[in-house]
PDB file of N, CA and C in Angstrom:
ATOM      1  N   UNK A   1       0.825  -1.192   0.000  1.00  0.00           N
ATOM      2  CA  UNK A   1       0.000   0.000   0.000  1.00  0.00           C
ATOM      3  C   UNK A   1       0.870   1.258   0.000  1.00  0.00           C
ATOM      4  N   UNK A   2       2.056   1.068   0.945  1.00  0.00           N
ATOM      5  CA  UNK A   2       2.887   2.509   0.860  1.00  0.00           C
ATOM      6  C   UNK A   2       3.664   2.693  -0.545  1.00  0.00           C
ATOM      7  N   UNK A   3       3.634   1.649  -0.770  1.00  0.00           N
ATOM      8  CA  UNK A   3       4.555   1.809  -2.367  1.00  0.00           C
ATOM      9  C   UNK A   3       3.231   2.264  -3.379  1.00  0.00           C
ATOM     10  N   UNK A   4       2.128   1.998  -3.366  1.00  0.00           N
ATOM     11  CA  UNK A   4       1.040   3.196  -4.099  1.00  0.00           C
ATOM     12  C   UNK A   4       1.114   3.853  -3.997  1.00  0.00           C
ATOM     13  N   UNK A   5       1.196   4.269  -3.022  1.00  0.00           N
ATOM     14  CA  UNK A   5       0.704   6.074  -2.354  1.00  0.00           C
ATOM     15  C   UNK A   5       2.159   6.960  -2.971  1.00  0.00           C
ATOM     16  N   UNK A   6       3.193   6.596  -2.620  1.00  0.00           N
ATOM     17  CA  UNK A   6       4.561   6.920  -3.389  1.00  0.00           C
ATOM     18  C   UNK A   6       4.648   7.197  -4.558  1.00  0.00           C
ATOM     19  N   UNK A   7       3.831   6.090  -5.590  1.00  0.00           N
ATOM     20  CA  UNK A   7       4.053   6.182  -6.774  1.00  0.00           C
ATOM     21  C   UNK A   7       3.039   7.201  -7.298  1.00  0.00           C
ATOM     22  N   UNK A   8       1.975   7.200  -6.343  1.00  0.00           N
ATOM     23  CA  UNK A   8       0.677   7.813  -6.672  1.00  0.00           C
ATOM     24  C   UNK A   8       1.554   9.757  -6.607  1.00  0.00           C
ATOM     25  N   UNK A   9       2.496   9.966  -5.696  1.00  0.00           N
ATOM     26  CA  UNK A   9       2.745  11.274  -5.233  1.00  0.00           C
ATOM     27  C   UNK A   9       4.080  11.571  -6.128  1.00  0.00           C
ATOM     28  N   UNK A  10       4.177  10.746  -6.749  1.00  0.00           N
ATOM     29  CA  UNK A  10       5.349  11.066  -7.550  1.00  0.00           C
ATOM     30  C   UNK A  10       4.941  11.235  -8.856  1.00  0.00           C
ATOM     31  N   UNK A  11       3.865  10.506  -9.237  1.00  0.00           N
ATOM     32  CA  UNK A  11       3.158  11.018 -10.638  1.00  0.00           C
ATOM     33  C   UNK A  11       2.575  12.338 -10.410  1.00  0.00           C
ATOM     34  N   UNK A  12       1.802  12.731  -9.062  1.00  0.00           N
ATOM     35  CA  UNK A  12       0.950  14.003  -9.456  1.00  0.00           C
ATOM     36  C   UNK A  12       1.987  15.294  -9.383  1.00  0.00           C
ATOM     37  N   UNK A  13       3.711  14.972  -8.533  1.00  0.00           N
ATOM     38  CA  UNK A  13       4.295  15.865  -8.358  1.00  0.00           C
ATOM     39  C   UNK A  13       4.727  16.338 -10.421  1.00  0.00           C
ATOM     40  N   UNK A  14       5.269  14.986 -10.627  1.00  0.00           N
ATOM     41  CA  UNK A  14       5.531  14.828 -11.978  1.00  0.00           C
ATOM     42  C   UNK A  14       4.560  15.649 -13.161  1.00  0.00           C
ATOM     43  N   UNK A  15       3.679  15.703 -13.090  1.00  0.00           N
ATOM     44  CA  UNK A  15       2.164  15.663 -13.501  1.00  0.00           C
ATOM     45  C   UNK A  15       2.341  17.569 -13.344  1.00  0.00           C
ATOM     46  N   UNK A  16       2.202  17.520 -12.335  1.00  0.00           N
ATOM     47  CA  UNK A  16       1.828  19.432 -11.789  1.00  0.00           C
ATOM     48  C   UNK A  16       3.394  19.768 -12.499  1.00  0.00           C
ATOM     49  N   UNK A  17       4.301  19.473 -12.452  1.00  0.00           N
ATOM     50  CA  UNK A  17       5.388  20.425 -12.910  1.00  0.00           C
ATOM     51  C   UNK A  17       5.479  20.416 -14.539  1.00  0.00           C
ATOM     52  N   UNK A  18       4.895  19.340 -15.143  1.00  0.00           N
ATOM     53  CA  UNK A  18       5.033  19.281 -16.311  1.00  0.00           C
ATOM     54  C   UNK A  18       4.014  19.700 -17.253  1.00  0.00           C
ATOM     55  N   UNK A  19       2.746  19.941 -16.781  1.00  0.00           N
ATOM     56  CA  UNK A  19       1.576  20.760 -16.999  1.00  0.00           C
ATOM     57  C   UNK A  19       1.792  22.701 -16.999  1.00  0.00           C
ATOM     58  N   UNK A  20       2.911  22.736 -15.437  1.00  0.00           N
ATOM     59  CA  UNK A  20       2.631  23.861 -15.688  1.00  0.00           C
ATOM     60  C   UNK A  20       4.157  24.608 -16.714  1.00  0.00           C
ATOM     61  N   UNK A  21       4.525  23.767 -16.600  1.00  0.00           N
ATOM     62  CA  UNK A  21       5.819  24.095 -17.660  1.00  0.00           C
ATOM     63  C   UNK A  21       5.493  24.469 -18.881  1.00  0.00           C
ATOM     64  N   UNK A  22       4.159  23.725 -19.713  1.00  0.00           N
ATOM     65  CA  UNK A  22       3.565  23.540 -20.817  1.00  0.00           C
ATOM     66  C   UNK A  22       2.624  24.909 -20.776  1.00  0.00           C
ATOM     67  N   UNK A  23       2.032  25.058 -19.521  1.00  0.00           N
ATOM     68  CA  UNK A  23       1.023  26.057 -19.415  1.00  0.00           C
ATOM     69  C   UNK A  23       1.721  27.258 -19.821  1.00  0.00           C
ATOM     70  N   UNK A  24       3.186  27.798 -18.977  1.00  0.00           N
ATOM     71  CA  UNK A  24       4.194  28.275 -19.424  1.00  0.00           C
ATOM     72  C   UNK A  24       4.497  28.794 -20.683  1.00  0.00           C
ATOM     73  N   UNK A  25       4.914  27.647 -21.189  1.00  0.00           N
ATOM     74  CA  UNK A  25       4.708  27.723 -22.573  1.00  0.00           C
ATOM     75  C   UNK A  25       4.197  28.195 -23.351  1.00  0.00           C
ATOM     76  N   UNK A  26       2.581  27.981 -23.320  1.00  0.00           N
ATOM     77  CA  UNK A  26       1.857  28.670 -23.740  1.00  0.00           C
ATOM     78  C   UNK A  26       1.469  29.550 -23.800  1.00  0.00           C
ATOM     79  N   UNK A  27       1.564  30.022 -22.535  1.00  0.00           N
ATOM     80  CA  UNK A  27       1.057  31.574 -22.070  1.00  0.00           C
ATOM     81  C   UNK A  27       2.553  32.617 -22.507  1.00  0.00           C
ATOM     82  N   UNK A  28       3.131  32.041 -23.601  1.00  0.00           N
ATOM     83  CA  UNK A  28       4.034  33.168 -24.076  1.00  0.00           C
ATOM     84  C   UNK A  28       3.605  33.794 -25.585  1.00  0.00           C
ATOM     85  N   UNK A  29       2.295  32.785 -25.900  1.00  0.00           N
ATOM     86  CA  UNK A  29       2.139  33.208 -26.770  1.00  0.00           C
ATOM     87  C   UNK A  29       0.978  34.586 -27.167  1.00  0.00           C
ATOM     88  N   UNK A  30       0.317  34.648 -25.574  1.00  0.00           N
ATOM     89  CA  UNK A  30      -0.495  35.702 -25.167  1.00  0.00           C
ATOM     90  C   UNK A  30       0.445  37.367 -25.270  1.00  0.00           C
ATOM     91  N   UNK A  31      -0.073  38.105 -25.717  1.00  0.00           N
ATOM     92  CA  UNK A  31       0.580  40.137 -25.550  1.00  0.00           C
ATOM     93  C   UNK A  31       0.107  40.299 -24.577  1.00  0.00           C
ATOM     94  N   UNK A  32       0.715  40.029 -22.986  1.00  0.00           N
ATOM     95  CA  UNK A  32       0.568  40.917 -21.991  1.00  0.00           C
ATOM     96  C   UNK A  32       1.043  41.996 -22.173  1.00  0.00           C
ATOM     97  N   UNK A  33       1.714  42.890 -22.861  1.00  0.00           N
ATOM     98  CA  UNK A  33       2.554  43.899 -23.310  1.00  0.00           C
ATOM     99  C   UNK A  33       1.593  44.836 -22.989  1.00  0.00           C
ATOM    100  N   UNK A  34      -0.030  44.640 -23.983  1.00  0.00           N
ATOM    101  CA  UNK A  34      -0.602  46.025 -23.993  1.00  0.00           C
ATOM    102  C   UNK A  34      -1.672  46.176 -22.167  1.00  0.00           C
ATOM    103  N   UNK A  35      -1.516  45.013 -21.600  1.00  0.00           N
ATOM    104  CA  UNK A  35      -2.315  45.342 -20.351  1.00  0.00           C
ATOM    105  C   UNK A  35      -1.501  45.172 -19.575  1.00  0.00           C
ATOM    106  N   UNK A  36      -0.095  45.202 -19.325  1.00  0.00           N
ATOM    107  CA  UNK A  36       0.853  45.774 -18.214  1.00  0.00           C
ATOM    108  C   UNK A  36       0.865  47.476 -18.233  1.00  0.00           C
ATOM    109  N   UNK A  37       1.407  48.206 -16.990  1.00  0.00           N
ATOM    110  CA  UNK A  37       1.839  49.333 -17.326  1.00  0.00           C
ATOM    111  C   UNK A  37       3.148  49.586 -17.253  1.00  0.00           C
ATOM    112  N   UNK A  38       3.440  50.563 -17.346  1.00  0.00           N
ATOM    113  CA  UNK A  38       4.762  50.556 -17.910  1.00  0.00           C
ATOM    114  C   UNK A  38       5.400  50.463 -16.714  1.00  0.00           C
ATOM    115  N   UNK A  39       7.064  50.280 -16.247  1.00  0.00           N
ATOM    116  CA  UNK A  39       7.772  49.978 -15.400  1.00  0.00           C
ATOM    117  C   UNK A  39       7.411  48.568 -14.079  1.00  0.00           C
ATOM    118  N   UNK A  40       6.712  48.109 -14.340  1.00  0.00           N
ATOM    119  CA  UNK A  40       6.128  47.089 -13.843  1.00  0.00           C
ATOM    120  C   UNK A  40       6.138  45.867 -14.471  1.00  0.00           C
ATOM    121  N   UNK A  41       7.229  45.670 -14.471  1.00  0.00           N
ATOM    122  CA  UNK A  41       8.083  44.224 -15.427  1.00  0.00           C
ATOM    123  C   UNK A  41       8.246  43.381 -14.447  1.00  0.00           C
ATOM    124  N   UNK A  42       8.648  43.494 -13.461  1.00  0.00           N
ATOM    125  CA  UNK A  42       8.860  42.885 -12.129  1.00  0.00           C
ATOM    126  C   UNK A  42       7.626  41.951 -12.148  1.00  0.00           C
ATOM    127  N   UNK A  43       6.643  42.795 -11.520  1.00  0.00           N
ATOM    128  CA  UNK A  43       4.846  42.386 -11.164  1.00  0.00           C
ATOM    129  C   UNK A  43       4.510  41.668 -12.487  1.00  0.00           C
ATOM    130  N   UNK A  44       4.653  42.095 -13.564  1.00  0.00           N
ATOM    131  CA  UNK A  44       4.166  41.292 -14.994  1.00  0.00           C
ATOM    132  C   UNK A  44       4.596  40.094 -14.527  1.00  0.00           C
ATOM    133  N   UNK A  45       5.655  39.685 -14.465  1.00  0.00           N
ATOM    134  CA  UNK A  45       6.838  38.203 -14.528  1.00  0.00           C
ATOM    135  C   UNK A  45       6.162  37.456 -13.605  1.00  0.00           C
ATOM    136  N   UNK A  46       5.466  38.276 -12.283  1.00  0.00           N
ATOM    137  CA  UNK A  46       5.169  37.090 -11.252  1.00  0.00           C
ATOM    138  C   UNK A  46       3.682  37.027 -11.625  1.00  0.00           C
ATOM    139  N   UNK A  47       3.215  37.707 -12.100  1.00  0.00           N
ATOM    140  CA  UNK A  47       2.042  37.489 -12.636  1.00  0.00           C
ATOM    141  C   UNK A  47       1.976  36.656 -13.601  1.00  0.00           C
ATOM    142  N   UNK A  48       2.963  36.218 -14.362  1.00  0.00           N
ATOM    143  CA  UNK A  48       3.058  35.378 -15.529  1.00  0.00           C
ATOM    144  C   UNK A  48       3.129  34.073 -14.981  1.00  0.00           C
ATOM    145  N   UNK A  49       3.994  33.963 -13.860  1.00  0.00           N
ATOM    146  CA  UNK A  49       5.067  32.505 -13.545  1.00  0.00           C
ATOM    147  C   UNK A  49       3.231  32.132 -12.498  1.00  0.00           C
ATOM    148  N   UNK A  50       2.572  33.142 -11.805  1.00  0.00           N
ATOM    149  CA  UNK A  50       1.219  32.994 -10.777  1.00  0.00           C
ATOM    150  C   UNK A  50       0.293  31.717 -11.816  1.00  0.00           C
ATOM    151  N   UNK A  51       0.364  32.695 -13.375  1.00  0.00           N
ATOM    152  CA  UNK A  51      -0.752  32.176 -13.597  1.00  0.00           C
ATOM    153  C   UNK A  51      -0.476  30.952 -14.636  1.00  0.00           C
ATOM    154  N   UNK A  52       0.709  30.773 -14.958  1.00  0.00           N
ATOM    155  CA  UNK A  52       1.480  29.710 -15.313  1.00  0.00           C
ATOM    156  C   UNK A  52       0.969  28.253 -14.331  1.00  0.00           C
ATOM    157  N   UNK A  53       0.956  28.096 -13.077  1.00  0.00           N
ATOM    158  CA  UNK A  53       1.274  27.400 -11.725  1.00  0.00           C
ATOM    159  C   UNK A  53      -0.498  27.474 -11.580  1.00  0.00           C
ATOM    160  N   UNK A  54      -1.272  28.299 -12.225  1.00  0.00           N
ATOM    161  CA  UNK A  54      -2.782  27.995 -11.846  1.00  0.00           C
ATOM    162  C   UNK A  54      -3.506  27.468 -13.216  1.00  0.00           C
ATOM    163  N   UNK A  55      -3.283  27.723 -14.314  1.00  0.00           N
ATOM    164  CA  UNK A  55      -3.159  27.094 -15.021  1.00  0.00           C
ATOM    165  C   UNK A  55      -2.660  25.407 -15.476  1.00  0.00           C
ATOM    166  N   UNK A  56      -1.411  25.639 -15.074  1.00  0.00           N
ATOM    167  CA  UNK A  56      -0.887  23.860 -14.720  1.00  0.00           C
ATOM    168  C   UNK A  56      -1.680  22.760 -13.874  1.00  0.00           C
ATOM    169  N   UNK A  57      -1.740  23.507 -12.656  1.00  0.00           N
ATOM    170  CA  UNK A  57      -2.019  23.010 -11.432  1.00  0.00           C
ATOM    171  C   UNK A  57      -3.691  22.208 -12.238  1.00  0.00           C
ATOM    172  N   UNK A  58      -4.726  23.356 -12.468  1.00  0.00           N
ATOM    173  CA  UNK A  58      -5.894  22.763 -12.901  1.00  0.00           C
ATOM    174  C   UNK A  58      -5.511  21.907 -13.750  1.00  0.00           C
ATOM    175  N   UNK A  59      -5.025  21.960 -15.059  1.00  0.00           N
ATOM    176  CA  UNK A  59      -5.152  21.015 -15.810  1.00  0.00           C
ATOM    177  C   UNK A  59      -4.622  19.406 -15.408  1.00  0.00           C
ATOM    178  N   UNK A  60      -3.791  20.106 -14.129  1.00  0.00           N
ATOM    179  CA  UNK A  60      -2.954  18.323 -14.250  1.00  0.00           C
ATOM    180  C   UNK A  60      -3.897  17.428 -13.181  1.00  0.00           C
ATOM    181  N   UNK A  61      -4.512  18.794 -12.222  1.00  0.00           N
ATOM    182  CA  UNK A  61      -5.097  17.687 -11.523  1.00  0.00           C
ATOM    183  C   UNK A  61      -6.596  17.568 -12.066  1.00  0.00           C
ATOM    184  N   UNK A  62      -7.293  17.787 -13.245  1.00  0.00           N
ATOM    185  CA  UNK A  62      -8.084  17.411 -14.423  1.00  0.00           C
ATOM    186  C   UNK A  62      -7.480  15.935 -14.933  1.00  0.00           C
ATOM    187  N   UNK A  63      -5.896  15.880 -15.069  1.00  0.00           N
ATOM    188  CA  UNK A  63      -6.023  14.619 -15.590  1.00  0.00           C
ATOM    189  C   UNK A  63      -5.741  13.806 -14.623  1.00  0.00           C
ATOM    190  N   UNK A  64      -5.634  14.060 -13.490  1.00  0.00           N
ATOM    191  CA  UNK A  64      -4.900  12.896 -12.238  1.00  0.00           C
ATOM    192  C   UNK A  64      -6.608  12.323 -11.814  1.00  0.00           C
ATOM    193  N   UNK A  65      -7.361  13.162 -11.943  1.00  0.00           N
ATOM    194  CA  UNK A  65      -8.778  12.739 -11.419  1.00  0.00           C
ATOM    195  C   UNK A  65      -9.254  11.628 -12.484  1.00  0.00           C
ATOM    196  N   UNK A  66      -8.935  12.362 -14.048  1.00  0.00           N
ATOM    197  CA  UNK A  66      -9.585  11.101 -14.667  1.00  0.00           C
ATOM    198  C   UNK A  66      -8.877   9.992 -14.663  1.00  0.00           C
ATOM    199  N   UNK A  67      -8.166   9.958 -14.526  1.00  0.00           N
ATOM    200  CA  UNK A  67      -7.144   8.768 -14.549  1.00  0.00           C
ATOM    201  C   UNK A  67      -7.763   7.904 -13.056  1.00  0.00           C
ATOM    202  N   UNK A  68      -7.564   8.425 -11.688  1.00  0.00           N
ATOM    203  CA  UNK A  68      -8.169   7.754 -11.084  1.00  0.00           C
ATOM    204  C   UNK A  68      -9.710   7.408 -11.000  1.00  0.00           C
ATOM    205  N   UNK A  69     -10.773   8.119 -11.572  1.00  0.00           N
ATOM    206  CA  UNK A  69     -11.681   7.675 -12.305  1.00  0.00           C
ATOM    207  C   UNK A  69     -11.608   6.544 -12.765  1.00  0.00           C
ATOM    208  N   UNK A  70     -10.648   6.437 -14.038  1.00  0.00           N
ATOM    209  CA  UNK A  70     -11.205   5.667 -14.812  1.00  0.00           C
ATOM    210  C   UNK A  70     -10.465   3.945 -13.649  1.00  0.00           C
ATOM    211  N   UNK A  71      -9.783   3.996 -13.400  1.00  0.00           N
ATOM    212  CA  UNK A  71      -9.318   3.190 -12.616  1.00  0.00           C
ATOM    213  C   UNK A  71     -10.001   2.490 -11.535  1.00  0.00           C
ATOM    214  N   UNK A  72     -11.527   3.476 -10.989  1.00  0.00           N
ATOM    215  CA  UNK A  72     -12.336   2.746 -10.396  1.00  0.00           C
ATOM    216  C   UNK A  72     -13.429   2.618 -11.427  1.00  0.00           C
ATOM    217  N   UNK A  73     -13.814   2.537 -12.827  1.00  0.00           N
ATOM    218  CA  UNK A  73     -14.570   1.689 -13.256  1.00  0.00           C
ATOM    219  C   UNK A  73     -14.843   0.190 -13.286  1.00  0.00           C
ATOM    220  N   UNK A  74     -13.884  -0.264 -12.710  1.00  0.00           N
ATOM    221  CA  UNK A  74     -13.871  -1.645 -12.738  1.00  0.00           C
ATOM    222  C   UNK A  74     -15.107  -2.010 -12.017  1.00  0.00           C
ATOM    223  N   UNK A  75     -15.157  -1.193 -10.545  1.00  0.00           N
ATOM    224  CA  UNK A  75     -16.082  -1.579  -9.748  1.00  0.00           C
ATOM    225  C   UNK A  75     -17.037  -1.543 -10.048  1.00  0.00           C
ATOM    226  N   UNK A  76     -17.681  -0.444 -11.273  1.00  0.00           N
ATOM    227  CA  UNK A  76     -18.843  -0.275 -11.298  1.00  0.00           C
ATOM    228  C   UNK A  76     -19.884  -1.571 -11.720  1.00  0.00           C
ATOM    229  N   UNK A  77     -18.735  -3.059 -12.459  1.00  0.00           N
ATOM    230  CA  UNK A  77     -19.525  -4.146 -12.947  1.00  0.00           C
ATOM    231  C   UNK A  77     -19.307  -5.081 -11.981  1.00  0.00           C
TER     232      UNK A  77
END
C-alpha cells in the first residue's frame, strides 16, 4: 500500500510540474505587453510565472482525477 501512495505522489508531483511548464509555454504566446503598465516588469513576470502554476495546477489535476476515475470503473460491474 505505501509503495502506491509513493508512486501515486510522484506522478501528481511529476504531472503538476510538467503541466505547468507547458502552461508556461503557452502563455508566451499571449501580448501581456498592452495590459501591463509601464515599469512594472517585475509584477508582470510574477504574474506570468502565478498564472502559469494555476493554469498547470488545474489542468494536471483534471487529468490525475480522470485517470483515477477511470481506474475505479472496474467496480462499477
Amino acid at each position: 500500500m505505501e509503495l502506491y501512495i509513493g508512486q501515486q505522489a510522484l506522478i501528481s508531483i511529476i504531472s503538476h510540474i510538467f503541466f505547468t511548464g507547458v502552461s508556461f509555454y503557452a502563455l508566451r504566446a499571449v501580448m501581456f505587453d498592452k495590459w501591463i503598465a509601464k515599469h512594472h516588469v517585475l509584477q508582470a513576470q510574477i504574474l506570468y510565472i502565478f498564472l502559469s502554476i494555476v493554469i498547470g495546477t488545474s489542468v494536471s489535476n483534471f487529468f490525475l482525477e480522470i485517470s483515477a476515475w477511470s481506474r475505479q470503473l472496474p467496480y462499477l460491474f
